[in-house]
C-alpha atoms as a PDB file:
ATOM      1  CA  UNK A   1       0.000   0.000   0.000  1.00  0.00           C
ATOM      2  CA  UNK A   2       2.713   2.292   0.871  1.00  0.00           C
ATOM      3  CA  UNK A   3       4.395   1.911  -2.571  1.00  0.00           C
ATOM      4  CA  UNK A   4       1.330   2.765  -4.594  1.00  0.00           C
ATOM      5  CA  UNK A   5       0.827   5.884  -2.440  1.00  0.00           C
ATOM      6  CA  UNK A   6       3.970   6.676  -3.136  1.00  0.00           C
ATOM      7  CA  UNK A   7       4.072   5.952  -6.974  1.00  0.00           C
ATOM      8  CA  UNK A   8       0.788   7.842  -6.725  1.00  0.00           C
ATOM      9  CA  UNK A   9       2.474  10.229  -5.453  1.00  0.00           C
ATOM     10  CA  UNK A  10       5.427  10.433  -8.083  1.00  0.00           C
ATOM     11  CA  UNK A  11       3.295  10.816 -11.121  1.00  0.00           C
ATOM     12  CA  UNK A  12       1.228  13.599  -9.897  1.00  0.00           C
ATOM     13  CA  UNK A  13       4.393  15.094  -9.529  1.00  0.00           C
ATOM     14  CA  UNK A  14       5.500  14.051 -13.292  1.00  0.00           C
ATOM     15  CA  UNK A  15       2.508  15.496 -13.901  1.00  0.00           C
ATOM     16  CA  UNK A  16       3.343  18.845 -12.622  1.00  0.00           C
ATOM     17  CA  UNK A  17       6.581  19.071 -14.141  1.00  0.00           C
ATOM     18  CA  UNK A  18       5.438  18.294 -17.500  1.00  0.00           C
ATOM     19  CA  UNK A  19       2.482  21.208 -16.739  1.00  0.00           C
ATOM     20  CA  UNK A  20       5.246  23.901 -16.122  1.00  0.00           C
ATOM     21  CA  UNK A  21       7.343  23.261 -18.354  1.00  0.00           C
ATOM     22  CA  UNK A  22       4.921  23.703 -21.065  1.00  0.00           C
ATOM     23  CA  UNK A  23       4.221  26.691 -19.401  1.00  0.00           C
ATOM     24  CA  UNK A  24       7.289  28.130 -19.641  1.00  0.00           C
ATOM     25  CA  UNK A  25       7.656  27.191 -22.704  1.00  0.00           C
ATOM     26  CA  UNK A  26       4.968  28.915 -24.004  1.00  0.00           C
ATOM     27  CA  UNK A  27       5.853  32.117 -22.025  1.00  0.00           C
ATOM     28  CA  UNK A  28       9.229  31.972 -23.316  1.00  0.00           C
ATOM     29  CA  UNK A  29       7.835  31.885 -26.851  1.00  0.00           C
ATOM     30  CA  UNK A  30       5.703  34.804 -26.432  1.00  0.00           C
ATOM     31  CA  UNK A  31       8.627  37.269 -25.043  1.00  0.00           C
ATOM     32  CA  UNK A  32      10.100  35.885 -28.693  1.00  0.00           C
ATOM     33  CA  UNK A  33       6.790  36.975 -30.402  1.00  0.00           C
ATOM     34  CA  UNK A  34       7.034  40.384 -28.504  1.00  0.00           C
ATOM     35  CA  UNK A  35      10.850  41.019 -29.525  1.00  0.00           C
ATOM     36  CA  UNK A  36      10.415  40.218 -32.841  1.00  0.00           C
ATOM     37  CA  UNK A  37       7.177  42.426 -33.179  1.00  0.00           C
ATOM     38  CA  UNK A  38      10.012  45.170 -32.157  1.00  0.00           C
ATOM     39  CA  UNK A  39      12.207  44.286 -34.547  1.00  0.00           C
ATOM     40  CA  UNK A  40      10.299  44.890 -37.300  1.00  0.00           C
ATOM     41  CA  UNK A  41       8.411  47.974 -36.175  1.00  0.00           C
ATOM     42  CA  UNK A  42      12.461  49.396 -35.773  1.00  0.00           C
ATOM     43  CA  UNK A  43      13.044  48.084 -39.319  1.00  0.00           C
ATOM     44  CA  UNK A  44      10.163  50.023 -40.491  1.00  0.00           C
ATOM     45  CA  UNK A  45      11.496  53.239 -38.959  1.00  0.00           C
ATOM     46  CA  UNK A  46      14.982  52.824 -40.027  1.00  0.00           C
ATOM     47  CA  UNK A  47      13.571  52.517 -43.819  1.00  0.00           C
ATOM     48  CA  UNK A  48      11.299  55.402 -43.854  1.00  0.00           C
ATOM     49  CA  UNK A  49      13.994  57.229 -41.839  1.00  0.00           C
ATOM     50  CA  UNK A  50      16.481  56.395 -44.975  1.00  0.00           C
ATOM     51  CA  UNK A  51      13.758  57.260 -47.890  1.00  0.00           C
ATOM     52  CA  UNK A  52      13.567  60.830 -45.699  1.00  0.00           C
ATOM     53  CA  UNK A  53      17.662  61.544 -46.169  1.00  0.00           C
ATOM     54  CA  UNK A  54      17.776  60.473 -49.722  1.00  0.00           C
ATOM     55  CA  UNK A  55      14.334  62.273 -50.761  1.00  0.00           C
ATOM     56  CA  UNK A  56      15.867  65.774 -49.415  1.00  0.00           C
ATOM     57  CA  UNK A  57      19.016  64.961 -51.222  1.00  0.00           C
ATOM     58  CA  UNK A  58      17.285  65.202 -54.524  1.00  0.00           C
ATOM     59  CA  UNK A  59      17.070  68.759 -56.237  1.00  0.00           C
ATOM     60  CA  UNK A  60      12.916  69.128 -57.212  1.00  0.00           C
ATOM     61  CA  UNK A  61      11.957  69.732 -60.833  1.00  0.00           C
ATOM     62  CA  UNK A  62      11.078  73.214 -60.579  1.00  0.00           C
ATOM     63  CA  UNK A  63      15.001  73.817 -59.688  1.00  0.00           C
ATOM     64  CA  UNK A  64      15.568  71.545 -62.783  1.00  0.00           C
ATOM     65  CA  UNK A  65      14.008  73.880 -65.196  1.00  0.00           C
ATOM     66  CA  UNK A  66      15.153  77.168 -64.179  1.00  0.00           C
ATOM     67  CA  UNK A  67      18.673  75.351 -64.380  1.00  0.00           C
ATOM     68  CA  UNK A  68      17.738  74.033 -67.935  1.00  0.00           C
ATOM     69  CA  UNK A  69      17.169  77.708 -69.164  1.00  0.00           C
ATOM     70  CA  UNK A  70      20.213  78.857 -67.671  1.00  0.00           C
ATOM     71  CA  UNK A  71      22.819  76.727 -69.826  1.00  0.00           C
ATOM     72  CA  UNK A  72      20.763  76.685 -73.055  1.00  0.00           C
ATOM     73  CA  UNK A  73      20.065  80.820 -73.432  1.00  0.00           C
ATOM     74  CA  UNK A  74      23.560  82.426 -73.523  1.00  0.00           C
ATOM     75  CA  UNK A  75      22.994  84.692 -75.551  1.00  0.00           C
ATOM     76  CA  UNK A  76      19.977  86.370 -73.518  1.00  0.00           C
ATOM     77  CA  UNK A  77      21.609  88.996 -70.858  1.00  0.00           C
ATOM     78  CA  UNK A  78      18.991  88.354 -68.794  1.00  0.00           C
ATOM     79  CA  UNK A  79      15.890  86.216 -67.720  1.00  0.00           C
ATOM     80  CA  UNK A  80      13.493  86.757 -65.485  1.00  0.00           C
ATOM     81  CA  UNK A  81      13.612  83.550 -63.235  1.00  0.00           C
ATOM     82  CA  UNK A  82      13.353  82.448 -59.748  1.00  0.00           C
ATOM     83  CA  UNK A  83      16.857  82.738 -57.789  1.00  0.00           C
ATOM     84  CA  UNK A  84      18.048  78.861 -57.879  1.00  0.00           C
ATOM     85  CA  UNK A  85      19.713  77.972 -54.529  1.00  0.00           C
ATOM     86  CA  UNK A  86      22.972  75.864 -55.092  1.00  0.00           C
ATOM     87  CA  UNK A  87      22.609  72.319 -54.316  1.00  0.00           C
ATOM     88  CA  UNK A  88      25.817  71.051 -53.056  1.00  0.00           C
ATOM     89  CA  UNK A  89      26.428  67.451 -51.942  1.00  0.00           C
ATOM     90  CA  UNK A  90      27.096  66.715 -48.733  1.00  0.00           C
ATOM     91  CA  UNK A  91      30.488  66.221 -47.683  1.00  0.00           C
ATOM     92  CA  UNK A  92      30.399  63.513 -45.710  1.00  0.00           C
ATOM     93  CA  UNK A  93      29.774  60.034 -45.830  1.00  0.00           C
ATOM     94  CA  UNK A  94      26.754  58.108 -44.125  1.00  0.00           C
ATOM     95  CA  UNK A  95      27.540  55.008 -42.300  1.00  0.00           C
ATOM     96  CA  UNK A  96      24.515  52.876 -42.677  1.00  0.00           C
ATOM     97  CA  UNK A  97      25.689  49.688 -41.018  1.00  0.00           C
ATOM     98  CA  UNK A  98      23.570  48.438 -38.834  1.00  0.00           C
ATOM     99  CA  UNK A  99      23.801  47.782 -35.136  1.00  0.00           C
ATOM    100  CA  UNK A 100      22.039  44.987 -33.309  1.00  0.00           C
ATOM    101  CA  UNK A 101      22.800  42.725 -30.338  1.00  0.00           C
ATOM    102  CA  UNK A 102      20.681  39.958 -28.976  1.00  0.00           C
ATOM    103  CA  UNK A 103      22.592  38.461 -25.886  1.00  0.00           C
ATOM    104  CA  UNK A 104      21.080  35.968 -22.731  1.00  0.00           C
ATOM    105  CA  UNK A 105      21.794  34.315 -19.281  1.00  0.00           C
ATOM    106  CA  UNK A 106      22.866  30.811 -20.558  1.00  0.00           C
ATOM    107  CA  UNK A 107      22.651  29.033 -16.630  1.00  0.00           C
ATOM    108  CA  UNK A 108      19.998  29.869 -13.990  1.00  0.00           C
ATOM    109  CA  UNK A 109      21.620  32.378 -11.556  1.00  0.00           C
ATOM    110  CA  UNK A 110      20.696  31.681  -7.596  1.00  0.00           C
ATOM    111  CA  UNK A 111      23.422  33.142  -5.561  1.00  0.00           C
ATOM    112  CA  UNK A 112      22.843  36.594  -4.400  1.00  0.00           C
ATOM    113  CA  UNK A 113      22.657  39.660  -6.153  1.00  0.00           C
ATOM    114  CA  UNK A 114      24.398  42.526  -4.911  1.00  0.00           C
ATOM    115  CA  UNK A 115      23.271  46.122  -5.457  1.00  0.00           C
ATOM    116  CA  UNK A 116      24.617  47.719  -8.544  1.00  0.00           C
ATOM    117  CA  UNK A 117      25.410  44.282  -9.612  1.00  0.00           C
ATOM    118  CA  UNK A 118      25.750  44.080 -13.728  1.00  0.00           C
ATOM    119  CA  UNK A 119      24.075  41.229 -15.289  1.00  0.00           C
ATOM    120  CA  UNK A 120      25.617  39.611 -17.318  1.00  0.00           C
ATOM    121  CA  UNK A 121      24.689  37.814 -20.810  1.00  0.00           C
ATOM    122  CA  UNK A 122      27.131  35.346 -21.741  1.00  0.00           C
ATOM    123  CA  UNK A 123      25.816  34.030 -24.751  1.00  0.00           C
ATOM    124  CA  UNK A 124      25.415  36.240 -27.932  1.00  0.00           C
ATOM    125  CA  UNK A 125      23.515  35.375 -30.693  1.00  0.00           C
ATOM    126  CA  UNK A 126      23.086  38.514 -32.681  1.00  0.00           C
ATOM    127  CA  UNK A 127      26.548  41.251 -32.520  1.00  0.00           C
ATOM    128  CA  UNK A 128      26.292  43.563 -35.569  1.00  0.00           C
ATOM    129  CA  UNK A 129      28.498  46.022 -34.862  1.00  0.00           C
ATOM    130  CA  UNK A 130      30.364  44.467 -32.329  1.00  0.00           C
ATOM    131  CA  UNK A 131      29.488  47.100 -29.461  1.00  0.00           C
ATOM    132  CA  UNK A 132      28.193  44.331 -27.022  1.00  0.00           C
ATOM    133  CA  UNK A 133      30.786  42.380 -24.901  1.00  0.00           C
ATOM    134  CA  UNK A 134      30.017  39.340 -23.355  1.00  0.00           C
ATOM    135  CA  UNK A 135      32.232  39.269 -20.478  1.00  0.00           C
ATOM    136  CA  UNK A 136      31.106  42.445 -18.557  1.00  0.00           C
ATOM    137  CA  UNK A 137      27.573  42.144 -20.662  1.00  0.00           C
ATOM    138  CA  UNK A 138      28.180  45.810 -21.318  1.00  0.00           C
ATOM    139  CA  UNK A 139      27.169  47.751 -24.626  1.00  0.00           C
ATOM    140  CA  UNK A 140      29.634  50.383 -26.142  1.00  0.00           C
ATOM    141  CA  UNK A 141      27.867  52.665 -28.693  1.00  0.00           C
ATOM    142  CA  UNK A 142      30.070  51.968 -31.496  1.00  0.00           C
ATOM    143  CA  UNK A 143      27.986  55.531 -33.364  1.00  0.00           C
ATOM    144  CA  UNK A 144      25.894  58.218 -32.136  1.00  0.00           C
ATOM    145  CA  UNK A 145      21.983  57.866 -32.722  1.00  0.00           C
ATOM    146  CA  UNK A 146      18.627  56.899 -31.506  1.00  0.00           C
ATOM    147  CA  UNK A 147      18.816  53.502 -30.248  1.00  0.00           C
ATOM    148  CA  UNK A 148      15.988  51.046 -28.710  1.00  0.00           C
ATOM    149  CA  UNK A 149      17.053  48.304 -25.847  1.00  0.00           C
ATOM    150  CA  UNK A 150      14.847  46.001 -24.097  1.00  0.00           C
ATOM    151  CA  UNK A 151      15.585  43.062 -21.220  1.00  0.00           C
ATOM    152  CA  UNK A 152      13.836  40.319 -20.283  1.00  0.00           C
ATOM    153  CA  UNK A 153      13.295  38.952 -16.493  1.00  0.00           C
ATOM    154  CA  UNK A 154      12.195  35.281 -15.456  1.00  0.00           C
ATOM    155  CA  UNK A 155      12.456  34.087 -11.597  1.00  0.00           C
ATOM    156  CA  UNK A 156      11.196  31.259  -9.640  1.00  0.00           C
ATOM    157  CA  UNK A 157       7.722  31.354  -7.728  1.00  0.00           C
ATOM    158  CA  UNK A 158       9.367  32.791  -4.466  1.00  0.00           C
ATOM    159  CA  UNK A 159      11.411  35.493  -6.156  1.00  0.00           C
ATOM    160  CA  UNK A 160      11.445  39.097  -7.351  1.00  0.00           C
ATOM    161  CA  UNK A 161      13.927  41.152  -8.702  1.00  0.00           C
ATOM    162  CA  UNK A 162      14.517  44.744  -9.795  1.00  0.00           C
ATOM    163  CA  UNK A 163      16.606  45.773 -12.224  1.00  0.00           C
ATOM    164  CA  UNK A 164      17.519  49.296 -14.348  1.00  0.00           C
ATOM    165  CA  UNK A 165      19.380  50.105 -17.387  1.00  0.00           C
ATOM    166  CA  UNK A 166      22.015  52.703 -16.898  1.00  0.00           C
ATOM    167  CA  UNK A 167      23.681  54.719 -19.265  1.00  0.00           C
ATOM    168  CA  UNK A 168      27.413  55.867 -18.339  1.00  0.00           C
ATOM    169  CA  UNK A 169      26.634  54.715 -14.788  1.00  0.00           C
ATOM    170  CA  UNK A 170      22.902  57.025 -14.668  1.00  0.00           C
ATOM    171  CA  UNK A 171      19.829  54.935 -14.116  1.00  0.00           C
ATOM    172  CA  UNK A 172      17.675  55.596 -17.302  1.00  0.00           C
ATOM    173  CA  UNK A 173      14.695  52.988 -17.176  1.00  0.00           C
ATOM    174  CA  UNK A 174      13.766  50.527 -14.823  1.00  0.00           C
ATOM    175  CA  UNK A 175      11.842  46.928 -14.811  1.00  0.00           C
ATOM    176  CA  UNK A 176      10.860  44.619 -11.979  1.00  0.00           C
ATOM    177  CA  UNK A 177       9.130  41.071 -12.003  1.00  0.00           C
ATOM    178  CA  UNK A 178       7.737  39.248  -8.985  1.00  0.00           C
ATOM    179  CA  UNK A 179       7.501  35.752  -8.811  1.00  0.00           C
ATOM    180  CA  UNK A 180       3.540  34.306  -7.575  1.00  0.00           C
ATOM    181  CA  UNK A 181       3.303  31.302  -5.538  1.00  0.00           C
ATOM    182  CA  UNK A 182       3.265  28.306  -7.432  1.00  0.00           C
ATOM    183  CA  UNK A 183       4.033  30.188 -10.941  1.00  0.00           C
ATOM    184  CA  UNK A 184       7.939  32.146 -12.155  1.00  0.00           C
ATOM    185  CA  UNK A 185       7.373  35.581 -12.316  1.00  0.00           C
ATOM    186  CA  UNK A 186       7.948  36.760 -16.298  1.00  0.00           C
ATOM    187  CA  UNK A 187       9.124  41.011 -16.814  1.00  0.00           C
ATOM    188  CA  UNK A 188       9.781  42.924 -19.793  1.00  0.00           C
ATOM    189  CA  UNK A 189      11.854  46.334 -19.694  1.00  0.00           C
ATOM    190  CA  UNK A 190      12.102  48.817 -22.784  1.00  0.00           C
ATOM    191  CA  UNK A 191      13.966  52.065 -23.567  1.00  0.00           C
ATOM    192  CA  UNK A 192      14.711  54.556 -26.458  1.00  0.00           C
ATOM    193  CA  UNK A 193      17.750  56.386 -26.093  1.00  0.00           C
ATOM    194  CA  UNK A 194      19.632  59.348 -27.433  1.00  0.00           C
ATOM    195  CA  UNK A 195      23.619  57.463 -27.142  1.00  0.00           C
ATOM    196  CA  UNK A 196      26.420  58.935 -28.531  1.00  0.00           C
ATOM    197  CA  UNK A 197      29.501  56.910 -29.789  1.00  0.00           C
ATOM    198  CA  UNK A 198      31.103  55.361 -26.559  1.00  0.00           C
ATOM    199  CA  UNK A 199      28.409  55.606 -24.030  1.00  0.00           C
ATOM    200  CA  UNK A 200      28.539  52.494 -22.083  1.00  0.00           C
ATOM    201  CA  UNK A 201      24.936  50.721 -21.881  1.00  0.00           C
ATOM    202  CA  UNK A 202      24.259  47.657 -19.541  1.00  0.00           C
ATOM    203  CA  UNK A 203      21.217  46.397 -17.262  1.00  0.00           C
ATOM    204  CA  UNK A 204      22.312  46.399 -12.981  1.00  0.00           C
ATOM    205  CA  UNK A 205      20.373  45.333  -9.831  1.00  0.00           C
ATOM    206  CA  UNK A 206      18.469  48.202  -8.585  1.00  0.00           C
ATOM    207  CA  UNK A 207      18.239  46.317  -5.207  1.00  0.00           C
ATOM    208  CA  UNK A 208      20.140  43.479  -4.094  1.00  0.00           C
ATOM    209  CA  UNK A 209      18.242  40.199  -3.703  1.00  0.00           C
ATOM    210  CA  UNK A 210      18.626  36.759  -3.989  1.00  0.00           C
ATOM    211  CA  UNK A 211      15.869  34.973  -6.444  1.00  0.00           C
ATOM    212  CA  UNK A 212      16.115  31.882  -8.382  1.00  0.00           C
ATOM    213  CA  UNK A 213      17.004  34.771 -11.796  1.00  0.00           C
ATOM    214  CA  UNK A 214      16.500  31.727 -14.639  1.00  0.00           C
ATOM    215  CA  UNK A 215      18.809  31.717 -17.554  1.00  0.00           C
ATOM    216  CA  UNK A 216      18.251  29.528 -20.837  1.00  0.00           C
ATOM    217  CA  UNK A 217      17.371  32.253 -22.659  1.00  0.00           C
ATOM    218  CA  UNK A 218      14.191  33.277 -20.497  1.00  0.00           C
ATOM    219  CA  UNK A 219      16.720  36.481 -19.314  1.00  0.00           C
ATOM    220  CA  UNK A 220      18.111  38.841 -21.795  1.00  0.00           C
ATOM    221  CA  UNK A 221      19.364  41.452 -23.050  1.00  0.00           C
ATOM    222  CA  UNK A 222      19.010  43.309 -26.611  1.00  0.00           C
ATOM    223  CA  UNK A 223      19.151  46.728 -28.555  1.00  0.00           C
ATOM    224  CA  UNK A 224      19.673  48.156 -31.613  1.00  0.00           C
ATOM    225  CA  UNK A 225      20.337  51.763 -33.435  1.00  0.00           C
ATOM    226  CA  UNK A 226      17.197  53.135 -35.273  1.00  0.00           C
END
């Protein structure tokens, strides 16, 4: 009797295993759903941005003809025309290269957090760029612009956690998740920024703690320039 109680026993708790983890794994897949939303939204922006600068680089038609009846009529001493403003190329050059990390917590992390602590992501799956650095998990601007980050929190059922991104050391957005009893606790943090070339951007504790923070790629860390 005492061994079927406690096979009894054993498969509920099979049973609740298999339960959470397709839980999680359906949570997990909808903070994919919501990144990749962002993604394109940002790759929407970047192309009208781009159709913008090379639409006010092109000299209209009405320029065009008074320009026309310049160089054709030398003989005439003078025509009554429009002053043409001079269109002169820009002397620079336009780095469009794009910039995009997409880093996470590989193993679940369950010592304690200290304050100020930087996470860190230690596997990288998306670097364009190369500004993101896996062993401090700290972004370096590699050029000035409008950029987007956002950062992902999962702990266990008992924990919570509070985290900010900081730019250059200032606190500039902040997320926090808190674990329910007998469910993990799933955050999202987002934040548009104004960085210029070197500004150092990274996700810290904003209090210290010491939750179950789960890795596995349910905690990360991502950004790109608009």
């Amino acid at each position: 009797m005492k061994l079927e109680n406690e096979l009894t026993l054993q498969s509920k708790e099979n049973e609740r295993i298999k339960a959470e983890n397709v839980f999680l794994r359906s949570q997990f897949q909808e903070s994919k759903d919501r990144e990749n939303e962002l993604l394109k939204i940002v790759h929407e922006m970047k192309r009208n941005i781009e159709e913008l600068i090379r639409s006010q680089n092109r000299p209209d038609k009405k320029h065009k003809k008074y320009l026309q009846m310049e160089t054709s009529a030398p003989s005439i001493s003078h025509i009554d025309v429009e002053p043409v403003k001079r269109i002169v190329p820009p002397t620079f050059s336009m780095n469009t290269d794009p910039i995009a990390f997409y880093s996470f917590i590989s193993a679940d992390a369950t010592t304690k957090l200290q304050l100020h602590q930087i996470l860190i992501y230690d596997t990288v799956k998306i670097n364009l760029g190369q500004g993101y650095h896996q062993d401090d998990g700290i972004f370096i601007a590699p050029r000035s612009g409008i950029y987007g980050f956002a950062w992902t929190l999962a702990v266990s059922s008992s924990g919570w956690v509070s985290t900010e991104i900081a730019i250059n050391g200032q606190k500039y957005g902040r997320a926090s998740v808190d674990g329910d009893d007998g469910s993990h606790g799933y955050g999202t943090g987002f934040a548009l920024a104004n960085v210029n070339a070197g500004d150092h951007v990274y996700i810290r504790m904003n209090i210290a703690g010491d939750p179950v923070l789960y890795g596995d790629g349910r905690t990360s860390f991502s950004g790109w320039m608009l």
